[in-house]
Protein backbone atom coordinates (compact mmCIF):
# COMPACT_ATOMS: atom_id res chain seq x y z
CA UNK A 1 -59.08 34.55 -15.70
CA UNK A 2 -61.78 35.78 -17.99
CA UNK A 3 -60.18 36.45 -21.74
CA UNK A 4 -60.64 40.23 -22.45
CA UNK A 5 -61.44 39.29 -26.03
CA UNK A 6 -64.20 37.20 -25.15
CA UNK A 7 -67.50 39.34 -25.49
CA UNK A 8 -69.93 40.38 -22.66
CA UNK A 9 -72.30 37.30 -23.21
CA UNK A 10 -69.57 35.17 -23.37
CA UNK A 11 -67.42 36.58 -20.48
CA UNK A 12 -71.16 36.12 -18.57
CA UNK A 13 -71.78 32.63 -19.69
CA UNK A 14 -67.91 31.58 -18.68
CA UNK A 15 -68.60 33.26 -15.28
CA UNK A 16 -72.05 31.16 -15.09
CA UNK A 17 -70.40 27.85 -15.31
CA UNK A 18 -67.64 28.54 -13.00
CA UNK A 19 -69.90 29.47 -10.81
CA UNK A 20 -72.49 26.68 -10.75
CA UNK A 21 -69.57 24.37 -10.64
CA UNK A 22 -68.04 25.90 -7.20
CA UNK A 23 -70.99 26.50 -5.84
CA UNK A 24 -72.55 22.83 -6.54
CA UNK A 25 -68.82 20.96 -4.69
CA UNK A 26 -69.86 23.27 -2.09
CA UNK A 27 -73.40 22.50 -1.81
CA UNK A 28 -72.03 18.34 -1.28
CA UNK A 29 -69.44 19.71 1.25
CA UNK A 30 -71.72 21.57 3.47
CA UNK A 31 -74.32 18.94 3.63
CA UNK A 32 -72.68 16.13 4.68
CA UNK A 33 -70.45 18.80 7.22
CA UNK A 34 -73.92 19.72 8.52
CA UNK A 35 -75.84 16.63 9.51
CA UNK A 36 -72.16 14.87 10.70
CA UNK A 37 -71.62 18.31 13.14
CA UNK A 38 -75.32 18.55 14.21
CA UNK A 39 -75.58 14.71 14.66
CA UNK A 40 -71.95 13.90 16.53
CA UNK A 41 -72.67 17.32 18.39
CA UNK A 42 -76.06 16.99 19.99
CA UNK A 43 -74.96 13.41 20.60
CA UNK A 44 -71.48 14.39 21.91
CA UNK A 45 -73.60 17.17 23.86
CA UNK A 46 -70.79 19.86 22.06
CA UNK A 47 -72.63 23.11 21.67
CA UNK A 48 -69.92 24.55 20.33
CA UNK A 49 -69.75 21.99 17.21
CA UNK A 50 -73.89 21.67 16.95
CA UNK A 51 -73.26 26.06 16.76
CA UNK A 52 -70.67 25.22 14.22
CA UNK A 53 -73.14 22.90 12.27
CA UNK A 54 -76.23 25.51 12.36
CA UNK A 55 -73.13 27.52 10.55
CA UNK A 56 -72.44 24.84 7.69
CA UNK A 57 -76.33 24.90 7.73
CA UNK A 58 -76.29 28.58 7.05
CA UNK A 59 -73.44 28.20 3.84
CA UNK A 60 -75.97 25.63 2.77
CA UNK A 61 -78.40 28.12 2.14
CA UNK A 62 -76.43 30.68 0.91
CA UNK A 63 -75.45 28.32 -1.76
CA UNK A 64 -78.74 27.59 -3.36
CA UNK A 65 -79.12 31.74 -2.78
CA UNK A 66 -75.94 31.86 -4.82
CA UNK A 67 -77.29 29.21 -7.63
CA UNK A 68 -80.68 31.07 -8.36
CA UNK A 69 -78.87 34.73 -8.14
CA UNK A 70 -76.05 33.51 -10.19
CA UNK A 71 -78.74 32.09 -12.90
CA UNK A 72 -80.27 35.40 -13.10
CA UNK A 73 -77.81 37.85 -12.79
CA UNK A 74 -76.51 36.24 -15.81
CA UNK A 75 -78.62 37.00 -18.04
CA UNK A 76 -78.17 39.69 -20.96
CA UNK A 77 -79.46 42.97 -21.13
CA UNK A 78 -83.26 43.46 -21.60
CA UNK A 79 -85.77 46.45 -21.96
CA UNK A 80 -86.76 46.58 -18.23
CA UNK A 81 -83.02 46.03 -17.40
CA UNK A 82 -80.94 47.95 -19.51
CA UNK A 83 -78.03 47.73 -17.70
CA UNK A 84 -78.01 44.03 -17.06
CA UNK A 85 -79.02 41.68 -13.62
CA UNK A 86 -75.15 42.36 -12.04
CA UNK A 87 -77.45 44.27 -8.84
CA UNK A 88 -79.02 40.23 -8.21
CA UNK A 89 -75.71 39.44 -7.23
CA UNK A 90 -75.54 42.48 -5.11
CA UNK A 91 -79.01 42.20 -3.49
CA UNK A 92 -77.94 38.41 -2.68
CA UNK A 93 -74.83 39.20 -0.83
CA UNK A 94 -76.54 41.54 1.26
CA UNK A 95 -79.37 38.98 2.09
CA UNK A 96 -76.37 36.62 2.69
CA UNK A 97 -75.20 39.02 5.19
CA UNK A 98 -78.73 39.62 6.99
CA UNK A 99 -78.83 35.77 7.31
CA UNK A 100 -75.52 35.65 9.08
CA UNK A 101 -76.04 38.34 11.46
CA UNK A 102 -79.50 36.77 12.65
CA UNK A 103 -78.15 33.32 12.93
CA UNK A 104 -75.06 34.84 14.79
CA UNK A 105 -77.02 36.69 17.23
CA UNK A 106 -79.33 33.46 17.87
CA UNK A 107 -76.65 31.53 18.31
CA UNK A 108 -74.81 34.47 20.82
CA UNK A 109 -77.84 34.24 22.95
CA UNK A 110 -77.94 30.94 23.47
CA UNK A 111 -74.44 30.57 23.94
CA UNK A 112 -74.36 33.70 26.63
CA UNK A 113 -77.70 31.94 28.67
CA UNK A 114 -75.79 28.90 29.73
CA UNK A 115 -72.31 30.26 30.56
CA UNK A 116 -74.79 32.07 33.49
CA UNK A 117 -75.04 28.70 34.86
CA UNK A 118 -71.26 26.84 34.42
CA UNK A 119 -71.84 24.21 36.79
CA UNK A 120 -74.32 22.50 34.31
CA UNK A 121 -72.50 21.95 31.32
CA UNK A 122 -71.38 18.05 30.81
CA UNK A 123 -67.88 17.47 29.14
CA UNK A 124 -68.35 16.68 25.61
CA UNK A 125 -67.78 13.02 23.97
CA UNK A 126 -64.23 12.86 22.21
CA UNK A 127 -65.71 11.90 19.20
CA UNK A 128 -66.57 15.53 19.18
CA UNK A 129 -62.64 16.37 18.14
CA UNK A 130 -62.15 14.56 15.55
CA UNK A 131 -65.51 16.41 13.78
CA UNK A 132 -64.63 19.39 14.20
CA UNK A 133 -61.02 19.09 12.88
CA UNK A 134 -62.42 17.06 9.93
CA UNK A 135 -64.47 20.26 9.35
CA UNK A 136 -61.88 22.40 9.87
CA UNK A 137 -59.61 21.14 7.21
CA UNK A 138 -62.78 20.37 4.59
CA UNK A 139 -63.83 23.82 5.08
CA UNK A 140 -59.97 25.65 4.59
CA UNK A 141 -59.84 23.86 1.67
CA UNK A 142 -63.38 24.38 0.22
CA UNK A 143 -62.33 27.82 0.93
CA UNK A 144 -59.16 27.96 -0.81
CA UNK A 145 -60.63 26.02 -4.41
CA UNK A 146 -63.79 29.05 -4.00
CA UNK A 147 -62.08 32.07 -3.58
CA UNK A 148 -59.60 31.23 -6.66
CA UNK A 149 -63.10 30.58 -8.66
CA UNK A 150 -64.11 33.72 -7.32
CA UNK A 151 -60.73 35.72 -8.42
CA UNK A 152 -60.77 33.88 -11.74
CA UNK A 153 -63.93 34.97 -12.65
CA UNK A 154 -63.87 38.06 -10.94
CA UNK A 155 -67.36 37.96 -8.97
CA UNK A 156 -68.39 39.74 -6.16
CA UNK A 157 -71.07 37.29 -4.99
CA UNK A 158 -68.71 34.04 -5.15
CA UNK A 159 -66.03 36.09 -2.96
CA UNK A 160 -68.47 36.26 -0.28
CA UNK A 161 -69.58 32.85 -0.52
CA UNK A 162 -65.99 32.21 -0.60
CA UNK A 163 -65.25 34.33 2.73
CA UNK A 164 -68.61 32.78 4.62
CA UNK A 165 -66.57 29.16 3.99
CA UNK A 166 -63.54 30.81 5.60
CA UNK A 167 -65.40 32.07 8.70
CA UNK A 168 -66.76 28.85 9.78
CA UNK A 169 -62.88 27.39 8.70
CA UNK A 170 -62.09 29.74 11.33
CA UNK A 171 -64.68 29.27 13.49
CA UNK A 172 -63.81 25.36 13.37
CA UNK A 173 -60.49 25.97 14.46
CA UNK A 174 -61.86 28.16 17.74
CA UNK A 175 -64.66 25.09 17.94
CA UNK A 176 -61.56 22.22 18.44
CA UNK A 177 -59.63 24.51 20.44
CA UNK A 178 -63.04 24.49 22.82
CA UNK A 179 -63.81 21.22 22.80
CA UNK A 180 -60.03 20.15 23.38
CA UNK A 181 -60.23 22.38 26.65
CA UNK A 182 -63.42 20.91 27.65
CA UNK A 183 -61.98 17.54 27.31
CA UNK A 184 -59.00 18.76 29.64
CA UNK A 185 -61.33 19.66 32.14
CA UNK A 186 -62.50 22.91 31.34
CA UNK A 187 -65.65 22.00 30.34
CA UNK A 188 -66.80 25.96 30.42
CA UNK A 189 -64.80 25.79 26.71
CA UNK A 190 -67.48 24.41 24.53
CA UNK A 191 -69.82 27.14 25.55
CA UNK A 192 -66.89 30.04 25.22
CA UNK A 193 -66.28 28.53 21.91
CA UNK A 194 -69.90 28.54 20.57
CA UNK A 195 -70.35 32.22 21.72
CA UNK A 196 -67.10 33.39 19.48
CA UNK A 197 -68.16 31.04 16.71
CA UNK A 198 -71.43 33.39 16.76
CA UNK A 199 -69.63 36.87 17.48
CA UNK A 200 -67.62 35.46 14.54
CA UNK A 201 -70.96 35.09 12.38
CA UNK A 202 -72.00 38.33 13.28
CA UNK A 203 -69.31 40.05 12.07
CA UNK A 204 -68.94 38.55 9.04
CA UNK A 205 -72.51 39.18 7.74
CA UNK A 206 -72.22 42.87 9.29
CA UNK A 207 -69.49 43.22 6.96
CA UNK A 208 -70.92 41.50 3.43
CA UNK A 209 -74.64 43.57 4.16
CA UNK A 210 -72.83 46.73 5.00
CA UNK A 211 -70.39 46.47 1.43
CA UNK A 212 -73.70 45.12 -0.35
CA UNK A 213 -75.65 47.94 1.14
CA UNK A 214 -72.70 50.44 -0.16
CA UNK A 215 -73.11 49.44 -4.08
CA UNK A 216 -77.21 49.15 -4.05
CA UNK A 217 -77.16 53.12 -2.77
CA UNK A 218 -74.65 53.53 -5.66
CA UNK A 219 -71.21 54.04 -3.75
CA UNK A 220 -68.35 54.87 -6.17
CA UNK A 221 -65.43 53.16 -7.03
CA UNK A 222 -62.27 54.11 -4.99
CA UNK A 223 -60.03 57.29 -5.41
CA UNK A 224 -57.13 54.70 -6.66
CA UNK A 225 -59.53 53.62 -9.67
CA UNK A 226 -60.50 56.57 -10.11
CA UNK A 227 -57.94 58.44 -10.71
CA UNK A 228 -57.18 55.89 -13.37
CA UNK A 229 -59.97 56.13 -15.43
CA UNK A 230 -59.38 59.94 -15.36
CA UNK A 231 -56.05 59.38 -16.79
CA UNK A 232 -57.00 56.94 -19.25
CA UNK A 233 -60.02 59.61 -20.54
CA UNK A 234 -57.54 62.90 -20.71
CA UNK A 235 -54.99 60.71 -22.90
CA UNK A 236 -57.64 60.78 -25.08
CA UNK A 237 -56.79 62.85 -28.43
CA UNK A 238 -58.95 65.99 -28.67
CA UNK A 239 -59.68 65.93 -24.75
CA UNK A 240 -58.87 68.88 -23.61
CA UNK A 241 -60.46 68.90 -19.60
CA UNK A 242 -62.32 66.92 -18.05
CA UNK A 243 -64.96 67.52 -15.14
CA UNK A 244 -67.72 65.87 -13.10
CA UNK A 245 -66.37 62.67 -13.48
CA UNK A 246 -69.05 59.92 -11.71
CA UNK A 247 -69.00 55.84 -11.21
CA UNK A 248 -70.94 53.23 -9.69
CA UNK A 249 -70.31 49.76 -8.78
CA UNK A 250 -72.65 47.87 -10.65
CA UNK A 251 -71.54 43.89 -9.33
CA UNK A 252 -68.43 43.31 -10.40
CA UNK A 253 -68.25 46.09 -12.70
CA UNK A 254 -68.93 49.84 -12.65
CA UNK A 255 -70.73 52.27 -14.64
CA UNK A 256 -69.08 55.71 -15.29
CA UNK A 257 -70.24 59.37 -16.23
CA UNK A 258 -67.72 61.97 -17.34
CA UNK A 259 -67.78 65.32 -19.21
CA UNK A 260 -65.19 66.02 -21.64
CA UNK A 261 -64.15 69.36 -22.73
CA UNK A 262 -63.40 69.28 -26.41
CA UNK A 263 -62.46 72.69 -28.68
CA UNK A 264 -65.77 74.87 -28.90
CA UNK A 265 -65.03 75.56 -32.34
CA UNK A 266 -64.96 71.74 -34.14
CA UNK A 267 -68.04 70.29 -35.31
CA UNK A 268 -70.91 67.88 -33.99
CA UNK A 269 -69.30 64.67 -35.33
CA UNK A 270 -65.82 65.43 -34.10
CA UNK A 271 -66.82 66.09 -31.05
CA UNK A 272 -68.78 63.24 -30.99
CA UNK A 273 -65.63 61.11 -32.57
CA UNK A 274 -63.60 62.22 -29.59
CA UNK A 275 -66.40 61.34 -27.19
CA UNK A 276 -66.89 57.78 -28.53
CA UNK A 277 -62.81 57.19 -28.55
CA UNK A 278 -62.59 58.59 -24.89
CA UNK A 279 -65.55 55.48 -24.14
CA UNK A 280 -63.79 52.93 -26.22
CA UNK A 281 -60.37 53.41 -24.19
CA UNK A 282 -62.19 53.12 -21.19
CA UNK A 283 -64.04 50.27 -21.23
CA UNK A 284 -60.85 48.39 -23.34
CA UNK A 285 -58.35 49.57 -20.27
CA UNK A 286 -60.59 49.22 -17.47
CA UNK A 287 -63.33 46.64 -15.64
CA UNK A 288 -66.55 48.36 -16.41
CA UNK A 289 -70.25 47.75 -17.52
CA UNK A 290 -70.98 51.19 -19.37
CA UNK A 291 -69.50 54.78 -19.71
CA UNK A 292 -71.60 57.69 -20.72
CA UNK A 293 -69.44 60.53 -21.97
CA UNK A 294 -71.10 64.07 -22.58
CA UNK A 295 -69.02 66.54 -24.70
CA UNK A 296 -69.07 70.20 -23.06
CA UNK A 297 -67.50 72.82 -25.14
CA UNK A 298 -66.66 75.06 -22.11
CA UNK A 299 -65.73 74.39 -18.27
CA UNK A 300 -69.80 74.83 -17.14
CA UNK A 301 -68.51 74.68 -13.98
CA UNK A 302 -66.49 78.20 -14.54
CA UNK A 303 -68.31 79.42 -17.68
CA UNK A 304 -71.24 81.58 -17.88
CA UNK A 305 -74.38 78.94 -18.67
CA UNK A 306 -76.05 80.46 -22.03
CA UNK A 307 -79.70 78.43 -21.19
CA UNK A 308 -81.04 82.09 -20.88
CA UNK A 309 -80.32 83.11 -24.27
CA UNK A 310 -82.73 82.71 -27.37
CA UNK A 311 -83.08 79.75 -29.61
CA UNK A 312 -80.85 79.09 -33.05
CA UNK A 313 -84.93 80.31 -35.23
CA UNK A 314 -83.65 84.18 -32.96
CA UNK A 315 -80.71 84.41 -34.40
CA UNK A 316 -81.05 83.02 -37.82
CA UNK A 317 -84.20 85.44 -38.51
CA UNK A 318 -82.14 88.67 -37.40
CA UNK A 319 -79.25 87.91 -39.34
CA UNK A 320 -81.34 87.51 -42.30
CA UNK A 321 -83.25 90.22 -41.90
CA UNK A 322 -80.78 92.84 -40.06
CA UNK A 323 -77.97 91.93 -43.22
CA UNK A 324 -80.56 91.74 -45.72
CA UNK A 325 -78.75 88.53 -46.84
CA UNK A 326 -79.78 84.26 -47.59
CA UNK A 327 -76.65 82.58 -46.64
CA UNK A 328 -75.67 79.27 -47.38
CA UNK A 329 -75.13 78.39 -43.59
CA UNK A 330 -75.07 79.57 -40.09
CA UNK A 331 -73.21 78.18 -37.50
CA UNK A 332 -73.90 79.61 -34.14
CA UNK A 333 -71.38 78.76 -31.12
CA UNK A 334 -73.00 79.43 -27.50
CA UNK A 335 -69.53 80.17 -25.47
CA UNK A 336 -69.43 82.18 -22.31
CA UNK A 337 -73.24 83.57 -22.24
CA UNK A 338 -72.95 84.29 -26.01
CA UNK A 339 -72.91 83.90 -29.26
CA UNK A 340 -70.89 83.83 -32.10
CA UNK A 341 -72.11 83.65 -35.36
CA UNK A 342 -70.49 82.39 -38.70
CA UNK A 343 -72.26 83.45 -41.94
CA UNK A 344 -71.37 81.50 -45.35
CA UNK A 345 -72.02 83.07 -47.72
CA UNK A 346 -73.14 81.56 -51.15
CA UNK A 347 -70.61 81.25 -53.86
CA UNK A 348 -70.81 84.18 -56.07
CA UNK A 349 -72.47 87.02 -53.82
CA UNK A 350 -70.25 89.85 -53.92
CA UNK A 351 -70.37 92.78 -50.89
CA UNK A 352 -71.79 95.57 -51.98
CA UNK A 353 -69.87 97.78 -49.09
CA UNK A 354 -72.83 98.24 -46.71
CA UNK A 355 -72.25 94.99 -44.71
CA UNK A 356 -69.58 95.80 -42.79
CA UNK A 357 -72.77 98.76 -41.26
CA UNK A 358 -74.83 96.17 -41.25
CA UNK A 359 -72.94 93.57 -38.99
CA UNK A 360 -71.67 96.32 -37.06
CA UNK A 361 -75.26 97.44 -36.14
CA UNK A 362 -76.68 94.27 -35.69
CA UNK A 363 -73.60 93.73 -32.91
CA UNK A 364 -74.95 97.17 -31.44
CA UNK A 365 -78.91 96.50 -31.54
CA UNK A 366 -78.67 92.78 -29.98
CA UNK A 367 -76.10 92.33 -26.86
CA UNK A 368 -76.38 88.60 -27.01
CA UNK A 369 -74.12 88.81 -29.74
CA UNK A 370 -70.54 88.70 -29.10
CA UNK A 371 -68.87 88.44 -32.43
CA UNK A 372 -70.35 87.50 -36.58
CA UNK A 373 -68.05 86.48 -38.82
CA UNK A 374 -68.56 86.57 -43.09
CA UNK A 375 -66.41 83.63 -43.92
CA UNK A 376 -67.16 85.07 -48.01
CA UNK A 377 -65.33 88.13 -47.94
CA UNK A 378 -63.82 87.50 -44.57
CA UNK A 379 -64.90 90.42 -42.68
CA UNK A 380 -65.59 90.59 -39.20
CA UNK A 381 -67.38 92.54 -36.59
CA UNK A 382 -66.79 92.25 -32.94
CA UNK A 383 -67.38 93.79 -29.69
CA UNK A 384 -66.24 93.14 -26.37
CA UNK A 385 -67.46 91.21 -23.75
CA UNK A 386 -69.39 93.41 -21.03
């Protein structure tokens, strides 16, 4: 398993080697399973095995598809990738999957043309057997040493060159079961076997393009994982709601998008503290790439949206001109379609009994304002909400 201390380039490089290793024994595997099927099985005149072959052949090139995408999808972060290379491993899988599905339906067609003539096909040599149950028990076990690679370094790509090892495991097993029959008499076998070796094929790729497909047209992660990441983001301190919470798989990772709803009231860097801690526990607690987390000081969803009201230069300009005043600060809050306004006052100025007019016309004259408040003598003015 990849350390969770180790960083990103690290966990990447660690991932890279496994990789290249797995994929490299497999590479050795498939190419002496290959020419030993196709050879035996033209010879042996099995089409089941020489279909079985053309499907080592096919792992064969999915693994030096897996080498170059694993080499690039490696790499770090750059300007014209910000994100990372994780989608090469994506876009791979998929083009694993169109491969499989073409070769499957090939190898379906020839399969289904001569089972429309029975009386032509020539029992098989036993020689035959003993290939395909030598493949059969390379391939379960090539199988079993990928997919814990794959699991260990938690990789979407080598899990589905994992799984295309498995399939022709199991389509070696339906290959000896054919050829066994055909030696028994039943020489229709070989070519019943080669046609469910290819449905096999078919069905396999239909499923690694269609999942590929899923994450390049940004699918989200499950409800399950979702609902823990929501969890882990309102255990945050200072969270008080959360909405419009997003993912995408991004290879083996995800990236996430979430709006927090913090106390309207607390300023810029809190909120901004509370939106970096609410990231932090995420990626710590959870298998992702990125999380973006915008701070919202009201439910947008159910609050009025103040867009339509006038810029901070609006407000500041009446207040100074409306309360005859220069205050130290304003501090404008844009809740529910309005505003309210704080007013600090600098040290020393004393009221002189008209502001408490003042404010209370300004609140009259302007209706975007729902409430000002003179933190120097304390006063405050407000109306209610229409």
């Amino acid at each position: 398993m990849i350390d969770p201390n180790q960083t990103s380039q690290e966990a990447d490089s660690t991932r890279y080697q496994a990789a290249r290793k797995s994929t490299l024994i497999s590479i050795a595997v498939n190419i002496a399973l290959t020419v030993m099927q196709v050879v035996v099985g033209f010879f042996g005149r099995s089409q089941a095995l020489m279909a079985d072959g053309l499907h080592s052949f096919s792992d064969l090139l999915s693994d030096f598809l897996v080498l170059a995408a694993n080499r690039h999808g490696s790499l770090s972060a750059d300007q014209d990738h910000p994100y990372g290379h994780a989608r090469i491993e994506t876009a791979t899988t998929l083009i694993l999957g169109i491969l499989m599905g073409v070769m499957g339906l090939a190898l379906l067609y020839a399969a289904g043309s001569r089972l429309q003539h029975p009386q032509q096909v020539q029992q098989v040599h036993f020689m035959t057997l003993w290939v395909a149950l030598i493949t059969l028990v390379a391939k379960e076990g090539l199988f079993r040493y990928m997919i814990a690679v794959a699991k260990r370094v938690r990789s979407q790509m080598l899990v589905a060159n994992a799984w295309h090892t498995r399939s022709d495991a199991a389509s070696s097993l339906v290959v000896s079961v054919g050829i066994a029959g055909n030696l028994a008499g039943y020489t229709f076998l070989d070519l019943l076997a080669a046609a469910l070796v290819a449905f096999m094929i078919v069905r396999m790729g239909w499923q690694l393009g269609y999942e590929a497909f899923s994450e390049l047209v940004d699918t989200g992660l499950s409800e399950e994982d979702l609902a823990q990441i929501r969890a882990t983001i309102e255990a945050t301190p200072g969270v008080i709601g959360l909405h419009e919470l997003k993912t995408r798989k991004m290879g083996n990772q995800a990236l996430v998008d979430a709006h927090i709803l913090v106390d309207p009231k607390i300023s810029v860097s809190e909120g901004h503290y509370i939106a970096e801690a609410a990231r932090s526990r995420v990626l710590n607690h959870h298998d992702v790439l990125n999380v973006m987390v915008h701070v919202d000081p009201e439910d947008d969803f159910y609050s009025k949206p103040s867009t339509h009201l006038p810029e901070r230069a609006h407000f500041v300009d009446l207040i100074r001109k409306k309360l005859d005043i220069e205050p130290d600060r304003i501090v404008l809050h844009y809740l529910d379609g309005m505003v309210d306004a704080e007013v600090f006052l600098p040290p020393g100025d004393k009221e002189d009994g008209s502001s408490e007019k003042k404010v209370e016309s300004l609140l009259e004259e302007d209706p975007h304002f729902h409430s000002i408040r003179m933190h120097c003598y304390g006063a405050k003015m407000q109306k209610n909400a229409p």
